[in-house]
C-alpha atoms as a PDB file:
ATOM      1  CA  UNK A   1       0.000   0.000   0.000  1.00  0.00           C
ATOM      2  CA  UNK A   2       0.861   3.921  -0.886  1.00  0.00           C
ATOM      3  CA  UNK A   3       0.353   6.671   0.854  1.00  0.00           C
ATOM      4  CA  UNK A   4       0.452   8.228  -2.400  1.00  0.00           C
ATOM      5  CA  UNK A   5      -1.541   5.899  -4.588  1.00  0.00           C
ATOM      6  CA  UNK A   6      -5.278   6.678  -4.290  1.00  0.00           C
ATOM      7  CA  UNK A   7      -6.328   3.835  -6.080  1.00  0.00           C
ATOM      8  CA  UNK A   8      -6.889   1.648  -2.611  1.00  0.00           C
ATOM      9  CA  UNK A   9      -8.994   4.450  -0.339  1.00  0.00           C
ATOM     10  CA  UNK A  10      -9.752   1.717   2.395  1.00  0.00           C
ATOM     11  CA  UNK A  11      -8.667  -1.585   2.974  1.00  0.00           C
ATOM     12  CA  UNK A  12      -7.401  -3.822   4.886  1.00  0.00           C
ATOM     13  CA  UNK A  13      -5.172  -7.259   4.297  1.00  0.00           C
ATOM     14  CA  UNK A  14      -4.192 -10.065   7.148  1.00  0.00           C
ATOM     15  CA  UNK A  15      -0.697 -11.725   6.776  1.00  0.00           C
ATOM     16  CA  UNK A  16      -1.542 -15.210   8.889  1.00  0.00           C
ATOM     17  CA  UNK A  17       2.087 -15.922   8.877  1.00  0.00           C
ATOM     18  CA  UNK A  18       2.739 -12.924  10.851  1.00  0.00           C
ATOM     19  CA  UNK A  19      -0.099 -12.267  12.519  1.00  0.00           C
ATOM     20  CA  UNK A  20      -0.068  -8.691  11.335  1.00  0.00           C
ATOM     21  CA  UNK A  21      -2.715  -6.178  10.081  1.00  0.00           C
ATOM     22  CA  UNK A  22      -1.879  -3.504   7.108  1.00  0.00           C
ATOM     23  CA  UNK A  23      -4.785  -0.865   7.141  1.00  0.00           C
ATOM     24  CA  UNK A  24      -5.078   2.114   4.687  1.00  0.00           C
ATOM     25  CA  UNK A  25      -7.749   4.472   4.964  1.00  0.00           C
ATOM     26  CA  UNK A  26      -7.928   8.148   3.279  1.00  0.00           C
ATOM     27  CA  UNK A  27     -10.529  11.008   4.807  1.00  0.00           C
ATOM     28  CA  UNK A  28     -11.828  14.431   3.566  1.00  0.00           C
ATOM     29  CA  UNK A  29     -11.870  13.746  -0.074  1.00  0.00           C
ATOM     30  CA  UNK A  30      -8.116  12.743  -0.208  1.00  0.00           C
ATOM     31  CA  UNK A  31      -7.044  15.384   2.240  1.00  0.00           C
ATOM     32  CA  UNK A  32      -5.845  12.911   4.786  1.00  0.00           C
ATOM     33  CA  UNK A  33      -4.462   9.070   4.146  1.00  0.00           C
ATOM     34  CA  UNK A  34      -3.055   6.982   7.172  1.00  0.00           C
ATOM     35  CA  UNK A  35      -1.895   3.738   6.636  1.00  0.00           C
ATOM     36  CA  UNK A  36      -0.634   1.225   9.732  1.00  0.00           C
ATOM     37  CA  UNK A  37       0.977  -2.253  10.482  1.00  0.00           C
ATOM     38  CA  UNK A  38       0.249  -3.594  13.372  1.00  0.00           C
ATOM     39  CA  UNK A  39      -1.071  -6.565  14.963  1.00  0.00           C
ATOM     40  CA  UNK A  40      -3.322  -4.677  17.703  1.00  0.00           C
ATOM     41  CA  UNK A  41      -6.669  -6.007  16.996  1.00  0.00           C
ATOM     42  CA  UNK A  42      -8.279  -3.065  18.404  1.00  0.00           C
ATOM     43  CA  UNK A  43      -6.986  -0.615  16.357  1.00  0.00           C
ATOM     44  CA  UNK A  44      -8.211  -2.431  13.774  1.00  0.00           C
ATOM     45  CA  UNK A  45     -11.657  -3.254  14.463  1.00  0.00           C
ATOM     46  CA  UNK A  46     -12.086   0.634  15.546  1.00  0.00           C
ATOM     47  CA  UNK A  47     -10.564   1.636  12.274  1.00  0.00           C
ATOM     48  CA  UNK A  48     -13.913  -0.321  10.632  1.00  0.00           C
ATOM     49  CA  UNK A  49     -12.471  -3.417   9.966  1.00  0.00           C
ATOM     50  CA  UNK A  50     -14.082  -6.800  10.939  1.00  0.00           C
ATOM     51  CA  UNK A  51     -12.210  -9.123  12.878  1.00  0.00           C
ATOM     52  CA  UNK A  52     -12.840 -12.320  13.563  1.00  0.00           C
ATOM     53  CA  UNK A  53     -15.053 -12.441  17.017  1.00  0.00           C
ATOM     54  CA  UNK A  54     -14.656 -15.805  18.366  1.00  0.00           C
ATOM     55  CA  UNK A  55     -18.105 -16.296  18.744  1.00  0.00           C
ATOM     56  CA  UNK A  56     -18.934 -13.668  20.180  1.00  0.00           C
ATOM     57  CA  UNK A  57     -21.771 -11.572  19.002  1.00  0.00           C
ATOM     58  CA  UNK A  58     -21.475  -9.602  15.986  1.00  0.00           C
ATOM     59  CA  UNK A  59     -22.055  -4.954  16.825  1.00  0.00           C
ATOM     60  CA  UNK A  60     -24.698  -3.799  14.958  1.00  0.00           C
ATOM     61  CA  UNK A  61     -22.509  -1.483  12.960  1.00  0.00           C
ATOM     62  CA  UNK A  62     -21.812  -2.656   9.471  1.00  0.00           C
ATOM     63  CA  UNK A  63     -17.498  -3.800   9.055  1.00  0.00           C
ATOM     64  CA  UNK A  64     -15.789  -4.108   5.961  1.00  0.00           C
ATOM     65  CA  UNK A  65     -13.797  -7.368   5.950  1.00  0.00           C
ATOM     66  CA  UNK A  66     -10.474  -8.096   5.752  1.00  0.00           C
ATOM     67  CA  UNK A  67      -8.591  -9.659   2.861  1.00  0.00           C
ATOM     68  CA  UNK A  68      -6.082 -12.764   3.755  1.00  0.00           C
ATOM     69  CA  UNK A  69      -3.012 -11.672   1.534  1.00  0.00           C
ATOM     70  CA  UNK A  70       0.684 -12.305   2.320  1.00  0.00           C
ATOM     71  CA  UNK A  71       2.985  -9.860   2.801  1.00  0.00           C
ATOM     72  CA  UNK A  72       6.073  -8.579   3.945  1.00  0.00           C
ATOM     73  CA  UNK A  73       5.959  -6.829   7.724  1.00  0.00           C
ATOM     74  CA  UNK A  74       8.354  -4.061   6.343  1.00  0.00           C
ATOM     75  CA  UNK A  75       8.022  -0.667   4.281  1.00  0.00           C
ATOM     76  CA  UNK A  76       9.357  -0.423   1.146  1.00  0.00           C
ATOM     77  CA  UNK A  77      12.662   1.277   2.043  1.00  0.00           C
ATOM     78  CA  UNK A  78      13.446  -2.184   4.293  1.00  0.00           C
ATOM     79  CA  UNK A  79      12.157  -1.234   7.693  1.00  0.00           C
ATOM     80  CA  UNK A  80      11.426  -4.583   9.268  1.00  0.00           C
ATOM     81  CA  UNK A  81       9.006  -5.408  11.907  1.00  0.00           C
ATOM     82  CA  UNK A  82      11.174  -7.075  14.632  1.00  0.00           C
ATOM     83  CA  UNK A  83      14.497  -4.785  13.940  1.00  0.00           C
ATOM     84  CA  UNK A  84      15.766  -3.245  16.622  1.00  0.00           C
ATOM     85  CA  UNK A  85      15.862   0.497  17.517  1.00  0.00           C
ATOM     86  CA  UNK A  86      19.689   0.993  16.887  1.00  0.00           C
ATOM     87  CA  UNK A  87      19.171  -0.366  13.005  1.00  0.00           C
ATOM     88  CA  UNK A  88      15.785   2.199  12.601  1.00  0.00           C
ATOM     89  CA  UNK A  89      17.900   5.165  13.842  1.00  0.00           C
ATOM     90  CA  UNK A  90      21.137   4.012  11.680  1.00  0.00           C
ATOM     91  CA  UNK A  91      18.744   3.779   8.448  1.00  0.00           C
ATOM     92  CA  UNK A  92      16.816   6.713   9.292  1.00  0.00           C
ATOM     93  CA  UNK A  93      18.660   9.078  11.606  1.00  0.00           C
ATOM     94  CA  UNK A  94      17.461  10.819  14.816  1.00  0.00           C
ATOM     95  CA  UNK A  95      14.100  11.144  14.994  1.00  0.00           C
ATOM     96  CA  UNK A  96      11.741  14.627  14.800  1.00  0.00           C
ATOM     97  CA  UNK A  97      10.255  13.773  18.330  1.00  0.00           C
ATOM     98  CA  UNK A  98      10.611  10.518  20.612  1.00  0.00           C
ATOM     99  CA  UNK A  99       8.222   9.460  23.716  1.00  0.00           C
ATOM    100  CA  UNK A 100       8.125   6.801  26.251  1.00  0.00           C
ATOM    101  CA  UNK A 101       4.834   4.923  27.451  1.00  0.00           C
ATOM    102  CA  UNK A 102       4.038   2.164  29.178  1.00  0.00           C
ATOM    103  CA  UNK A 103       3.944   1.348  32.946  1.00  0.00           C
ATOM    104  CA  UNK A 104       7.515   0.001  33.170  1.00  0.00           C
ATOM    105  CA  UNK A 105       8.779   2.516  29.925  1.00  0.00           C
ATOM    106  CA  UNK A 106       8.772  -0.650  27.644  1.00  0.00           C
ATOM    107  CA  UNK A 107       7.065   1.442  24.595  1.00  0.00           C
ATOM    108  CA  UNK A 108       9.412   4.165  22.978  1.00  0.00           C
ATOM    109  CA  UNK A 109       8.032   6.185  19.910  1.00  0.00           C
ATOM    110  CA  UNK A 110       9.555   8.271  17.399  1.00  0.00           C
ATOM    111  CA  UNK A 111       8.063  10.357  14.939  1.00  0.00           C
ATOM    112  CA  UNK A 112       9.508  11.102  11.620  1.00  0.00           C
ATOM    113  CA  UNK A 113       8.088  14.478   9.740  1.00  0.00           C
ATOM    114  CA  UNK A 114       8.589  16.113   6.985  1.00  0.00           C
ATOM    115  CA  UNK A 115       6.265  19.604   5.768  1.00  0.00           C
ATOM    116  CA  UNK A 116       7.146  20.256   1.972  1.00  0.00           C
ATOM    117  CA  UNK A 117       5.334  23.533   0.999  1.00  0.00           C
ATOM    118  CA  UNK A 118       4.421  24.137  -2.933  1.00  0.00           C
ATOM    119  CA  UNK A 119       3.875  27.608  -2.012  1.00  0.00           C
ATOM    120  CA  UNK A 120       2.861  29.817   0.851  1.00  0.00           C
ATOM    121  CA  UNK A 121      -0.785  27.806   1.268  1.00  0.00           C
ATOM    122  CA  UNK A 122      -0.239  24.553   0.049  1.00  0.00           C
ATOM    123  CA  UNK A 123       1.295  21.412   0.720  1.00  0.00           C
ATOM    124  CA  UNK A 124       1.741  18.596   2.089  1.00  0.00           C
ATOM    125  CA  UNK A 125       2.914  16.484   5.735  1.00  0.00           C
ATOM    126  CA  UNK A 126       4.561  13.456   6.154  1.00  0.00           C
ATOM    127  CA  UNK A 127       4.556  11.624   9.254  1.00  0.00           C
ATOM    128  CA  UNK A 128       5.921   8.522   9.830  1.00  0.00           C
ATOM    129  CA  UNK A 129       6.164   6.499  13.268  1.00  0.00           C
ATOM    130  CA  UNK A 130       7.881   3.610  14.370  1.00  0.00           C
ATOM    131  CA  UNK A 131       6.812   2.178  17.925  1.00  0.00           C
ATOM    132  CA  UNK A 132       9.071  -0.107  19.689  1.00  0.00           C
ATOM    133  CA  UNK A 133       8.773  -2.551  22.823  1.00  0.00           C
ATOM    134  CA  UNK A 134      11.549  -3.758  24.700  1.00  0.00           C
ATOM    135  CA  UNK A 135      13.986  -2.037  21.869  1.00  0.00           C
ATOM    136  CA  UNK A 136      11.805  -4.215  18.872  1.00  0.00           C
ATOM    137  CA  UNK A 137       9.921  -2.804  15.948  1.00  0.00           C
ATOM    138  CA  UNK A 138       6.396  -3.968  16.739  1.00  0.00           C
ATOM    139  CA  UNK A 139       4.268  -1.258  14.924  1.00  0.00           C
ATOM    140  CA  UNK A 140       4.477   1.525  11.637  1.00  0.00           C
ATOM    141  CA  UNK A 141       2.127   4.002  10.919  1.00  0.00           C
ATOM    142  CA  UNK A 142       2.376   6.317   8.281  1.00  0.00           C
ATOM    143  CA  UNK A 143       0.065   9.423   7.890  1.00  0.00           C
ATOM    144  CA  UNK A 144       0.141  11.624   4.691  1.00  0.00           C
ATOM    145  CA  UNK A 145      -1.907  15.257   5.481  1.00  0.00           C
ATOM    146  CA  UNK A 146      -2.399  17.763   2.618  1.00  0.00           C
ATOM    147  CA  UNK A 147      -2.594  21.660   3.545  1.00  0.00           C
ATOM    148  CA  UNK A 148      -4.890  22.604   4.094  1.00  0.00           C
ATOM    149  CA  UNK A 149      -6.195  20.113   5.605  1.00  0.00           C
ATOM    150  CA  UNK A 150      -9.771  19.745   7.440  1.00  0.00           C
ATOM    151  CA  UNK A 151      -9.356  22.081  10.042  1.00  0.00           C
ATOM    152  CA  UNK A 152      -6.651  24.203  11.416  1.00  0.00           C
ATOM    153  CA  UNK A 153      -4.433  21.279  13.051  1.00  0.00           C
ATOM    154  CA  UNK A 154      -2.917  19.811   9.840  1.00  0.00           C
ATOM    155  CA  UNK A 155       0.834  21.062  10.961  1.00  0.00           C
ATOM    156  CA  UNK A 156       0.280  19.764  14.981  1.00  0.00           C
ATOM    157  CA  UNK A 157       0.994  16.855  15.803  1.00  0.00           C
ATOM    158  CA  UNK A 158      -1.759  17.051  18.761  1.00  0.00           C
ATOM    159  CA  UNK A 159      -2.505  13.476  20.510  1.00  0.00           C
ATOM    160  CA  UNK A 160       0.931  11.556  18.939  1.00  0.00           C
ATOM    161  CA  UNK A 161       1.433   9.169  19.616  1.00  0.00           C
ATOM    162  CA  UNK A 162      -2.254   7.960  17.795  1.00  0.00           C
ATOM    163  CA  UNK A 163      -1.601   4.209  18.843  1.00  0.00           C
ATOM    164  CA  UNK A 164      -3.716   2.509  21.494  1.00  0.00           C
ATOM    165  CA  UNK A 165      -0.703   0.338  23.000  1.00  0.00           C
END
């Protein structure tokens, strides 16, 4: 999936080898595309998506289900689930803006962004981040913002990290 390519506006695939997710979904008429691997079922199922319930009872709001598909836990530029933090920062430098969560600081975050302006009112915002636990890879989300966007927040990075770990 592209963050670029509008041809896929909202999917979502299931590696079963992995266990992982790959979500892409794209808001205010292009304005806004986020796309995330992860294996947190809960992002996903809030995201739309329908997982598979275990027998439980299905929520009356309507899912789009997920396509099985194989795939490779990495980006395109060879940023691995499972690599550690060290090989992340030697591929892609220090990040824009780190955090630490968790109860015992197992979860550290780092945000890459980039703002490329086509003129003094346009263009666009690239955020990528890479969540780790205990030092691992575990999680990549990549968000692609035009300006303007909806709203006067497109540059903040308000509520970051967006992942429910």
């Amino acid at each position: 999936m592209s963050a670029e390519a509008r041809i896929v506006t909202y999917a979502c695939w299931h590696d079963q080898k992995s266990g992982y997710y790959l979500y892409k979904s794209i808001e205010c008429d292009g304005a806004h595309c986020l796309i995330i691997l992860t294996r947190d079922r809960r992002m996903v199922t809030e995201s739309g998506f329908e997982v598979a319930r275990f027998g439980r009872e299905k929520d009356d709001a309507p899912l789009v289900n997920i396509e099985e598909r194989s795939f490779s836990p990495a980006t395109k530029h060879g940023i691995a689930i499972g690599a550690s933090r060290e090989v992340v920062l030697a591929k892609l430098g220090q990040p824009t803006r780190t955090a630490v969560r968790g109860r015992s600081e197992e979860y550290w975050c780092a945000l890459y962004k980039e703002v490329v302006m086509y003129n003094r009112e346009t263009g666009l915002v690239l955020r990528n981040t890479y969540i780790f636990k205990h030092g691992k890879l575990i999680e990549i989300a990549v968000n692609l913002d035009s300006i303007p966007g909806c709203g006067e927040t497109t540059l903040s990075d308000e509520g970051w990290p967006w992942s429910k770990f």
